[in-house]
C-alpha atoms as a PDB file:
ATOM      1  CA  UNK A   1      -1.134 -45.653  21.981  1.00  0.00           C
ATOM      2  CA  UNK A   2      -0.171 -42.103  21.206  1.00  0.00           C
ATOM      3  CA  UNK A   3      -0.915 -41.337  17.587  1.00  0.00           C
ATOM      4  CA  UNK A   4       0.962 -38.319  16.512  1.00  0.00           C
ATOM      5  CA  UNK A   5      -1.244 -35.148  14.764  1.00  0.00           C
ATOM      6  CA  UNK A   6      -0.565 -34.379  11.540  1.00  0.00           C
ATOM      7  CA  UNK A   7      -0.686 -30.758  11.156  1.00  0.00           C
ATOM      8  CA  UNK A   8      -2.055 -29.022   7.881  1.00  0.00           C
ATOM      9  CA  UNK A   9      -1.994 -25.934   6.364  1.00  0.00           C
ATOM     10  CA  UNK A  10      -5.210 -25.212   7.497  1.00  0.00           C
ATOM     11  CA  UNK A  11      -4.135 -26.131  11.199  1.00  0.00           C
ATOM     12  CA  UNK A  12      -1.790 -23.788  10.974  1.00  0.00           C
ATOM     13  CA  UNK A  13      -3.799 -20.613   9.462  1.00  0.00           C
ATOM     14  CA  UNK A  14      -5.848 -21.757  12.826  1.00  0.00           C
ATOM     15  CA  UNK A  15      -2.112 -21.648  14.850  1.00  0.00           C
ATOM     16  CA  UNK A  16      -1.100 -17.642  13.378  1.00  0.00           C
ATOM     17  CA  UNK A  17      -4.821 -16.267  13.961  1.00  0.00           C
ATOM     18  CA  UNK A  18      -3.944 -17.583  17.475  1.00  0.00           C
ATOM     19  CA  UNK A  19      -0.769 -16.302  17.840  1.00  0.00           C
ATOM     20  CA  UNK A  20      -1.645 -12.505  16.368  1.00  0.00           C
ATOM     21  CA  UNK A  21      -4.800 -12.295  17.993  1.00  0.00           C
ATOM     22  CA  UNK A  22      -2.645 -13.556  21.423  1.00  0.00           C
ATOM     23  CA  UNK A  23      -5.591 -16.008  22.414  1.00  0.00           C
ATOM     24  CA  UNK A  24      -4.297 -17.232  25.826  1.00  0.00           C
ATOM     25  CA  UNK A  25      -7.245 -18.383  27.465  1.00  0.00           C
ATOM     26  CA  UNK A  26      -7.061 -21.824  27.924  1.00  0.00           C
ATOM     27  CA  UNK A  27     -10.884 -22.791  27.098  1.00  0.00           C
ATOM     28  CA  UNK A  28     -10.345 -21.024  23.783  1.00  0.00           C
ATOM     29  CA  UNK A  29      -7.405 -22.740  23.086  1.00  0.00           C
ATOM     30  CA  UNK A  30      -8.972 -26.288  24.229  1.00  0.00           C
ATOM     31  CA  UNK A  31     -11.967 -25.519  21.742  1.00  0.00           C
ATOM     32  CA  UNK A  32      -9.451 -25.137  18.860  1.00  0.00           C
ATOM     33  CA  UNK A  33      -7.278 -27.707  19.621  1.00  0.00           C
ATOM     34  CA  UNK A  34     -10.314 -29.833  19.374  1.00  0.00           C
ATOM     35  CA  UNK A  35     -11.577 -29.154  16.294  1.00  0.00           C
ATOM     36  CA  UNK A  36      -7.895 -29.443  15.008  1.00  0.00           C
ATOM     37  CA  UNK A  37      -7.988 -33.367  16.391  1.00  0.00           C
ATOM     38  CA  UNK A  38      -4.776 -32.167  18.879  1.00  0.00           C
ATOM     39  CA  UNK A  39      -3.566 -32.332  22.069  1.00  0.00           C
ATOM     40  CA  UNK A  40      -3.913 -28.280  24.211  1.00  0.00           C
ATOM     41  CA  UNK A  41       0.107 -28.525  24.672  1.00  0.00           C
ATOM     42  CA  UNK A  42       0.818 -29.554  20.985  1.00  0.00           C
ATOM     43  CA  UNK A  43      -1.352 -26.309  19.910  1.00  0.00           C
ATOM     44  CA  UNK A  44       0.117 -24.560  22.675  1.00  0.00           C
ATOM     45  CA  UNK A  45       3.980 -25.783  21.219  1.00  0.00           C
ATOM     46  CA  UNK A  46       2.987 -24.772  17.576  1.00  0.00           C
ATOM     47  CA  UNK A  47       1.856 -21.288  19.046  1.00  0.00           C
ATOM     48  CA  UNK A  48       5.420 -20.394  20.566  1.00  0.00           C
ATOM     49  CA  UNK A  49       7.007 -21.723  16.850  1.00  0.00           C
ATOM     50  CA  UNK A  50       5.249 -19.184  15.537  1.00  0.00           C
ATOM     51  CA  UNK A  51       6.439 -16.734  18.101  1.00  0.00           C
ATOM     52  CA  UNK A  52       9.645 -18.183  17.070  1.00  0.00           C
ATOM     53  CA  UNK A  53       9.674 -17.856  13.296  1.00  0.00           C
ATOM     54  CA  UNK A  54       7.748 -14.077  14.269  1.00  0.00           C
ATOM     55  CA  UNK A  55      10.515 -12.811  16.926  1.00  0.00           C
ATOM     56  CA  UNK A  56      14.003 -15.326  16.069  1.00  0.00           C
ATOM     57  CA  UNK A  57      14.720 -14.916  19.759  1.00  0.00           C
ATOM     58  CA  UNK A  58      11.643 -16.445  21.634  1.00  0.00           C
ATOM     59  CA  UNK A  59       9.554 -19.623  21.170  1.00  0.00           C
ATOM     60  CA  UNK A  60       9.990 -22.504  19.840  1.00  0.00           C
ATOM     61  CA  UNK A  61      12.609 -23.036  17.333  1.00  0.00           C
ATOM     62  CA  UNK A  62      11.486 -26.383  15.813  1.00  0.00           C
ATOM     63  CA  UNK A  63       8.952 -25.463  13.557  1.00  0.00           C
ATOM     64  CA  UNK A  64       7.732 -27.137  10.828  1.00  0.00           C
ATOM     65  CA  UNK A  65       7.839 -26.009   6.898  1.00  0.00           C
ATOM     66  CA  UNK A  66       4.436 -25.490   6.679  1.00  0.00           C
ATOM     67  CA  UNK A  67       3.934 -22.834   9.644  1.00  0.00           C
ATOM     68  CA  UNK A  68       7.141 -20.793   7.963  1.00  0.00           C
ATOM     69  CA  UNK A  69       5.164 -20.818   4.665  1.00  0.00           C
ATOM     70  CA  UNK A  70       1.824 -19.525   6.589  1.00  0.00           C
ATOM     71  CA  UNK A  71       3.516 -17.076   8.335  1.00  0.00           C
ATOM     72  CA  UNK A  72       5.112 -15.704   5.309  1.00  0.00           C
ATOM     73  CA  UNK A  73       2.145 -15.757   3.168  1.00  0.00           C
ATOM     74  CA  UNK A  74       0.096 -13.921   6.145  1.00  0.00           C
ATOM     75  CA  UNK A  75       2.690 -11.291   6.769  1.00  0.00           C
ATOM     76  CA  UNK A  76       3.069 -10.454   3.587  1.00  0.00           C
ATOM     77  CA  UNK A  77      -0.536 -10.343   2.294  1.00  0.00           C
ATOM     78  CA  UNK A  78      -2.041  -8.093   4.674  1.00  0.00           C
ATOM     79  CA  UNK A  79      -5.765  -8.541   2.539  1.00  0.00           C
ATOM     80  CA  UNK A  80      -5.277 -12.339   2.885  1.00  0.00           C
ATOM     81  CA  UNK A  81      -4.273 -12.355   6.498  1.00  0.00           C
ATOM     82  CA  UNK A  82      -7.316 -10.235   7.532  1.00  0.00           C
ATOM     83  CA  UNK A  83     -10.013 -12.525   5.544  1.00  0.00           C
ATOM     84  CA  UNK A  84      -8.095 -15.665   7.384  1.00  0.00           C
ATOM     85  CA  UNK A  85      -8.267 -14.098  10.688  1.00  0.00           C
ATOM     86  CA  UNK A  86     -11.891 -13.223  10.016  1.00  0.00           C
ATOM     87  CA  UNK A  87     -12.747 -16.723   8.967  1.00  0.00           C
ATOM     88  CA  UNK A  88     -11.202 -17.556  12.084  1.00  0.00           C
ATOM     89  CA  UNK A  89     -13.261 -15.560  14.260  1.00  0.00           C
ATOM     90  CA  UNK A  90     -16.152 -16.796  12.265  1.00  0.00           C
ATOM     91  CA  UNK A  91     -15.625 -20.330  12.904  1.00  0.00           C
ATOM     92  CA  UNK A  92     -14.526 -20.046  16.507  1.00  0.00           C
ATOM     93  CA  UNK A  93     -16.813 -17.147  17.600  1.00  0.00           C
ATOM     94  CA  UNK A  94     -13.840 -14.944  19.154  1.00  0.00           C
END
């Protein structure tokens, strides 16, 4: 049975501190893709639609609403994209 993930908001705050910070390493990746309740190559797939919805020529161009919204709130808050990215080191210790 493959039960699909439902991403959140949160999920995806988790997803942009990723793709900024450009965490590749795939032990990293694997420990937030677990505490997300994912698969590795659904986080990986949600990383390149932020590069996506970031560059409009590379990644992936299905993304969902929610990861626009993040992305645009992030970008354009630079105070609340630096406490998220902190929290995010905070939680996941890189």
């Amino acid at each position: 049975m493959n039960i699909r993930h439902n991403w959140t908001k949160q999920d995806d705050y988790y997803v942009y501190c990723l793709y900024v910070l450009k965490i590749t390493d795939t032990q990293k990746l694997e420990k937030v893709a677990q505490d997300i309740g994912c698969k590795l190559g659904s986080l990986k797939m949600r990383i390149k639609n932020f590069e996506y919805i970031d560059t409009k020529t590379t990644g992936l161009s299905n993304y969902g609403k929610i990861s626009e919204e993040v992305y645009r709130e992030l970008k354009n808050n630079l105070q609340k994209e630096q406490y998220v990215i902190s929290e995010f080191k905070n939680k996941f210790r890189f």
